[in-house]
Protein backbone atom coordinates (compact mmCIF):
# COMPACT_ATOMS: atom_id res chain seq x y z
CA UNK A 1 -31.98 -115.78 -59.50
CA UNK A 2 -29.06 -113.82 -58.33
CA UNK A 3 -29.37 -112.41 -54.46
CA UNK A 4 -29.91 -108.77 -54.38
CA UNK A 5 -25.94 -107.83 -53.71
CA UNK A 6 -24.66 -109.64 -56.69
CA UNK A 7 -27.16 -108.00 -58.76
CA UNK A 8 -25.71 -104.69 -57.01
CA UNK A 9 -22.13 -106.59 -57.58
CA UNK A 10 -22.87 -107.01 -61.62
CA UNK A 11 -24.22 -104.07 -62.20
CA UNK A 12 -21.21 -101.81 -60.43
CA UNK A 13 -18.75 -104.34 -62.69
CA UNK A 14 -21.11 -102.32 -65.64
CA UNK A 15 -20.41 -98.75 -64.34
CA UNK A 16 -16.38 -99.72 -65.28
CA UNK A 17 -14.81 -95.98 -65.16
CA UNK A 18 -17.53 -94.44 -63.20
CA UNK A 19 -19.06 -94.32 -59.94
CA UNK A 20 -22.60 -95.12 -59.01
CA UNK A 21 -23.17 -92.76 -55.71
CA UNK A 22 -26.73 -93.16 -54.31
CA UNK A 23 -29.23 -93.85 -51.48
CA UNK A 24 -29.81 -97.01 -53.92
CA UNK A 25 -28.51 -99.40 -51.88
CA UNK A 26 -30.91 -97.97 -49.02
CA UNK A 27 -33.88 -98.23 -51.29
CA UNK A 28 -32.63 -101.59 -52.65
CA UNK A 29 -32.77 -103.28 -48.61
CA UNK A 30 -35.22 -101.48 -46.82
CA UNK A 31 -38.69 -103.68 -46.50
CA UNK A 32 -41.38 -102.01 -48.22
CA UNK A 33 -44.01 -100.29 -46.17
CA UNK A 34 -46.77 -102.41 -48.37
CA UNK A 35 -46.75 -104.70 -50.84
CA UNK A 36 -49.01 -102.73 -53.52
CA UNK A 37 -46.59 -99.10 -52.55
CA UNK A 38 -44.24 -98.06 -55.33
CA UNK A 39 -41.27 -96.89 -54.42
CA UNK A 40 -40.06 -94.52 -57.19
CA UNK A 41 -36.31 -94.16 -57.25
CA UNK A 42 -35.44 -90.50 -58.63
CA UNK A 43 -32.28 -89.98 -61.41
CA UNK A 44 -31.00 -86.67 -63.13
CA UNK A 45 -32.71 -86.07 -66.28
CA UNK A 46 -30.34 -85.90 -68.92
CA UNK A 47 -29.36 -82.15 -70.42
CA UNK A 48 -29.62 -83.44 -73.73
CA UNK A 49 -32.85 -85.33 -75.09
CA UNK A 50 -30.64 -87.18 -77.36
CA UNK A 51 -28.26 -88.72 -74.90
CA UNK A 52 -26.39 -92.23 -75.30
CA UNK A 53 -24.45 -92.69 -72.40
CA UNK A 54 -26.49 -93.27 -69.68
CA UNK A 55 -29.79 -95.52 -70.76
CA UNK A 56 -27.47 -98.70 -70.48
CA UNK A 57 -26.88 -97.81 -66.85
CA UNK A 58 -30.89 -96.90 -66.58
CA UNK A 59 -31.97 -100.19 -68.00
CA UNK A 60 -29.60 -102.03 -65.92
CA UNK A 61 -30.43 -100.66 -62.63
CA UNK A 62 -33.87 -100.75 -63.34
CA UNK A 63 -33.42 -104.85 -63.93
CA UNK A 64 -32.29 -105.29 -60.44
CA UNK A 65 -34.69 -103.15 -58.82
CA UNK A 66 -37.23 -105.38 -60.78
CA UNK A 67 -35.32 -108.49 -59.43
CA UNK A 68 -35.17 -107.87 -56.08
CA UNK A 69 -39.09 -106.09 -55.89
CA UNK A 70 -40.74 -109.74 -54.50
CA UNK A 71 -38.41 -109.18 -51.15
CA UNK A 72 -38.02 -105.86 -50.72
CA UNK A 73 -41.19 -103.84 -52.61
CA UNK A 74 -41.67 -102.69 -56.18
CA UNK A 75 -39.00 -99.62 -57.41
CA UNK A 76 -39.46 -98.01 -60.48
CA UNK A 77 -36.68 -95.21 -61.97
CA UNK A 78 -38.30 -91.93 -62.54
CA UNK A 79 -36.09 -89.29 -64.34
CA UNK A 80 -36.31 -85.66 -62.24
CA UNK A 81 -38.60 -82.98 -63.04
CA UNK A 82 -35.71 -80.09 -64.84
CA UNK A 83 -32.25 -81.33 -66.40
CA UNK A 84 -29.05 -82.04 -64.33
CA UNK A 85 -25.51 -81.34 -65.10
CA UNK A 86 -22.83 -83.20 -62.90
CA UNK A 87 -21.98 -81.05 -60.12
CA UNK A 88 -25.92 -80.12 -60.24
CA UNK A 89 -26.87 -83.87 -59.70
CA UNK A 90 -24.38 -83.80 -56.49
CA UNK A 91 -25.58 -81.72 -55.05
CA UNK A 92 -28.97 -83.00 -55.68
CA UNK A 93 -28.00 -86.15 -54.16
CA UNK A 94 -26.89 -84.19 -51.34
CA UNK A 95 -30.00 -82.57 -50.73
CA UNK A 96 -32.58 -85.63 -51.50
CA UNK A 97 -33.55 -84.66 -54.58
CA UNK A 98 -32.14 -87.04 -56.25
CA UNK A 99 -31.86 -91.41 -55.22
CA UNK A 100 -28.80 -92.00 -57.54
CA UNK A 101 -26.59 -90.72 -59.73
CA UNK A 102 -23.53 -91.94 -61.80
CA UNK A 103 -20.51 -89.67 -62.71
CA UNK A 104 -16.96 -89.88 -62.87
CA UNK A 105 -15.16 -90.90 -59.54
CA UNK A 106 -12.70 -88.17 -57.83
CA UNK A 107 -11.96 -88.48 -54.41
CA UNK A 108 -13.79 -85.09 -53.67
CA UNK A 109 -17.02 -87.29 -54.83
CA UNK A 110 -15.95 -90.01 -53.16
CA UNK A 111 -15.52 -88.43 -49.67
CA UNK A 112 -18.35 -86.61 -49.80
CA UNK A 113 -20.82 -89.41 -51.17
CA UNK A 114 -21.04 -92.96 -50.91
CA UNK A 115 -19.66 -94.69 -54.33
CA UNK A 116 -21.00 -97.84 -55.22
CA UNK A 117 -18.69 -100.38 -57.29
């Protein structure tokens, strides 16, 4: 089994074009307050129910966090309560609202969150 930043390492080598920015990699290494807690990580919910894109990136990230849940506590994605467009989800993010979200790199996004690659 791959340590926890290689998984982190292969799945950023996924993202290609775009940038994961998130408070995953804090949820990813902090200890878990108990071994039975649940952490739920929060995503955007997609605007459209029929959307292709993104589930690849879900499934992925949702490996790892099942990978690394013996060391550091049991994760599971939870899409958020309303629909999120791009800027939306940034500010989100921003906020707390939101763990993680993925969306094109510009260097606006990049200085004002931290990108994961």
């Amino acid at each position: 089994m791959r340590p926890p930043h290689k998984l982190l390492q292969a799945f950023a080598r996924q993202v290609v074009r775009s940038s994961l920015c998130a408070g995953c990699a804090a949820v990813l290494t902090a200890p878990a307050q108990s071994a039975s807690m649940v952490r739920y990580v929060i995503f955007p919910r997609f605007e459209e129910s029929n959307e292709t894109r993104f589930p690849p990136y879900i499934e992925l990230l949702q490996k790892a966090l099942d990978r690394t849940g013996a060391k550091y506590g049991s994760a599971k994605l939870q899409p958020s309560p309303l629909p999120m467009n791009a800027s939306r989800s940034t500010r989100e993010l921003q906020l707390g609202t939101v763990d993680v979200i993925w969306n094109s790199a510009t260097r606006e996004r990049e200085r004002q969150l931290l990108p994961v690659r």
